[in-house]
C-alpha atoms as a PDB file:
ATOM      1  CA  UNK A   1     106.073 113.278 113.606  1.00  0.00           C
ATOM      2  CA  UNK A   2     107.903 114.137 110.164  1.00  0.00           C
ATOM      3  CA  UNK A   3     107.003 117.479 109.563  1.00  0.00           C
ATOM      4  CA  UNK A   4     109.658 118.417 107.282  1.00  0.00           C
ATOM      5  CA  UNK A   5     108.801 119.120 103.674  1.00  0.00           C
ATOM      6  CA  UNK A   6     111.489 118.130 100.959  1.00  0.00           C
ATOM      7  CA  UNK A   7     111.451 120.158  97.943  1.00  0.00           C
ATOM      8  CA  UNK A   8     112.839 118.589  94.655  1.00  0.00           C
ATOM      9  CA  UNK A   9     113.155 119.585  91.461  1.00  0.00           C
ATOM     10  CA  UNK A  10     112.425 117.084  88.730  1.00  0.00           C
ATOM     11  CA  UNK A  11     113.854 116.917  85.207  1.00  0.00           C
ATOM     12  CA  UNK A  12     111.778 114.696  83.053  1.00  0.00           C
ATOM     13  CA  UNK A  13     112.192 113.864  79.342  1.00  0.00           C
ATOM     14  CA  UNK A  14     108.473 112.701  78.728  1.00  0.00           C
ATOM     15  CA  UNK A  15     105.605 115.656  78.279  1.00  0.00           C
ATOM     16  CA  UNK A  16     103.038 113.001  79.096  1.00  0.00           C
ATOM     17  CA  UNK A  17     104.640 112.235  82.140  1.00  0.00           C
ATOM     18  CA  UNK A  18     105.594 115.527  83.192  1.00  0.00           C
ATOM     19  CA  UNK A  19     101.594 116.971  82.984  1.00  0.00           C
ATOM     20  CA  UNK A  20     100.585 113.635  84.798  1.00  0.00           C
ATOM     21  CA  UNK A  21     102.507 114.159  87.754  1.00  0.00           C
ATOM     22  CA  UNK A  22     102.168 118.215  87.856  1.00  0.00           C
ATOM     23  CA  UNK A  23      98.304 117.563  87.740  1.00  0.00           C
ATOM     24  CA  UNK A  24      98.200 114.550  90.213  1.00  0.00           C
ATOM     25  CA  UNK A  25      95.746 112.501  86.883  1.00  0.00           C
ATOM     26  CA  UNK A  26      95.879 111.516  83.301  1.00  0.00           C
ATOM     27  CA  UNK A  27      93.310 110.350  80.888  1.00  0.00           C
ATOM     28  CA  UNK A  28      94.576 106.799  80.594  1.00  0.00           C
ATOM     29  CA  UNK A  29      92.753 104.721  83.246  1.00  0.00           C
ATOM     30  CA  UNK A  30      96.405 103.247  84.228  1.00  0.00           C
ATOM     31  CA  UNK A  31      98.168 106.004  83.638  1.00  0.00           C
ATOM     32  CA  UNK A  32      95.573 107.653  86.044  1.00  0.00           C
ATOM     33  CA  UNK A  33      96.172 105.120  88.612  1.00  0.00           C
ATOM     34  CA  UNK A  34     100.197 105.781  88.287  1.00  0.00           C
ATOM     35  CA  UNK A  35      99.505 109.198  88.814  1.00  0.00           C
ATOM     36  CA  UNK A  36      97.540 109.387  91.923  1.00  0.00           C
ATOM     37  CA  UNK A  37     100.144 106.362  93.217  1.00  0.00           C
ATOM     38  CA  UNK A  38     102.988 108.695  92.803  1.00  0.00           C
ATOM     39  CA  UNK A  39     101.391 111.355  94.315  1.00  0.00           C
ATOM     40  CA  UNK A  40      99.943 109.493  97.497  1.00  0.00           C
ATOM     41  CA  UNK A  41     103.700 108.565  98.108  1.00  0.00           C
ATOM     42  CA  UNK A  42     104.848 111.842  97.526  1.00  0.00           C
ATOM     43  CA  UNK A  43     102.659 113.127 100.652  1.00  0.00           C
ATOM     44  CA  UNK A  44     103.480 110.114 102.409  1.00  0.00           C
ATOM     45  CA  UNK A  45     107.101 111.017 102.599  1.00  0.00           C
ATOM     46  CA  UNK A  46     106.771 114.929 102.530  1.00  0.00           C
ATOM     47  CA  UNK A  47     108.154 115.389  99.207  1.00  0.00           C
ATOM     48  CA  UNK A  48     106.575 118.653  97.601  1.00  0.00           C
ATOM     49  CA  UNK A  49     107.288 118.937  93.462  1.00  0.00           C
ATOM     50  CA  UNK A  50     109.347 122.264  93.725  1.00  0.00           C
ATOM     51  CA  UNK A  51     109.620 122.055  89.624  1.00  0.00           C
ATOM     52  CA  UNK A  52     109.441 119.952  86.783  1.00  0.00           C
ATOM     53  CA  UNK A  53     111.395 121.155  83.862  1.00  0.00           C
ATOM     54  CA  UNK A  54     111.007 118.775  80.818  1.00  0.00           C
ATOM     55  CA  UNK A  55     114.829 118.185  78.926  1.00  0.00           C
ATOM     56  CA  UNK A  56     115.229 116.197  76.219  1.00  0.00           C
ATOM     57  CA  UNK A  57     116.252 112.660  76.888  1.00  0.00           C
ATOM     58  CA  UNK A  58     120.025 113.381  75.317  1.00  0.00           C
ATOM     59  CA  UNK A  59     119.882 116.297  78.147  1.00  0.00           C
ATOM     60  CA  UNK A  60     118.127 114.182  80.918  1.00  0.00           C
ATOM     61  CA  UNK A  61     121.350 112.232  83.013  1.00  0.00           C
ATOM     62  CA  UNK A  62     118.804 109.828  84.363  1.00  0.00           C
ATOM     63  CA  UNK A  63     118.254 108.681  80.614  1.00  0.00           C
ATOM     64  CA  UNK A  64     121.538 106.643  80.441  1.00  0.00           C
ATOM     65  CA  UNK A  65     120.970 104.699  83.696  1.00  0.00           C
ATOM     66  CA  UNK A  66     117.264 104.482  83.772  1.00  0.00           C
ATOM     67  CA  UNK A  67     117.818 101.940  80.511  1.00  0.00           C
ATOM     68  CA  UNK A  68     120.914 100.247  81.873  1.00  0.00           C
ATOM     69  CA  UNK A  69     123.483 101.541  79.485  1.00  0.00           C
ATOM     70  CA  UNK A  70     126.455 103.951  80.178  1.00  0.00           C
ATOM     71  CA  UNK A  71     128.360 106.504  78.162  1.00  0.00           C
ATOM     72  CA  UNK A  72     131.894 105.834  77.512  1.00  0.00           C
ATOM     73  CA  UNK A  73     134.082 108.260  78.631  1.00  0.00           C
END
């Protein structure tokens, strides 16, 4: 058996989002069903929320690549 807990800490640019996964529901019907997805795979794989700061999406380095375009250096 897995009985290892990993801990991560989430950085999310989205307040909707953020209170959806923190409270495992959301008043949307789908977004509901999103949420307790998430979370069922979460427990699944023994990963434990350890803290979900919001940053704004300029702040957030998941922004860039989660819309498939890239800074410039």
């Amino acid at each position: 058996l897995h009985d290892e807990i990993i801990a991560v800490h989430f950085r999310i640019d989205n307040t909707s989002a953020r209170s959806w996964a923190l409270k495992a529901r959301a008043k949307r019907f789908s977004a509901n069903q999103l949420a307790l997805q998430i979370d069922t795979e979460l427990k699944q794989f023994h990963i434990q929320i350890k803290s979900m700061e919001y940053v704004k999406s300029h702040q957030n380095i998941a922004d860039g690549p989660s819309r498939k375009f890239q800074v410039n250096s």
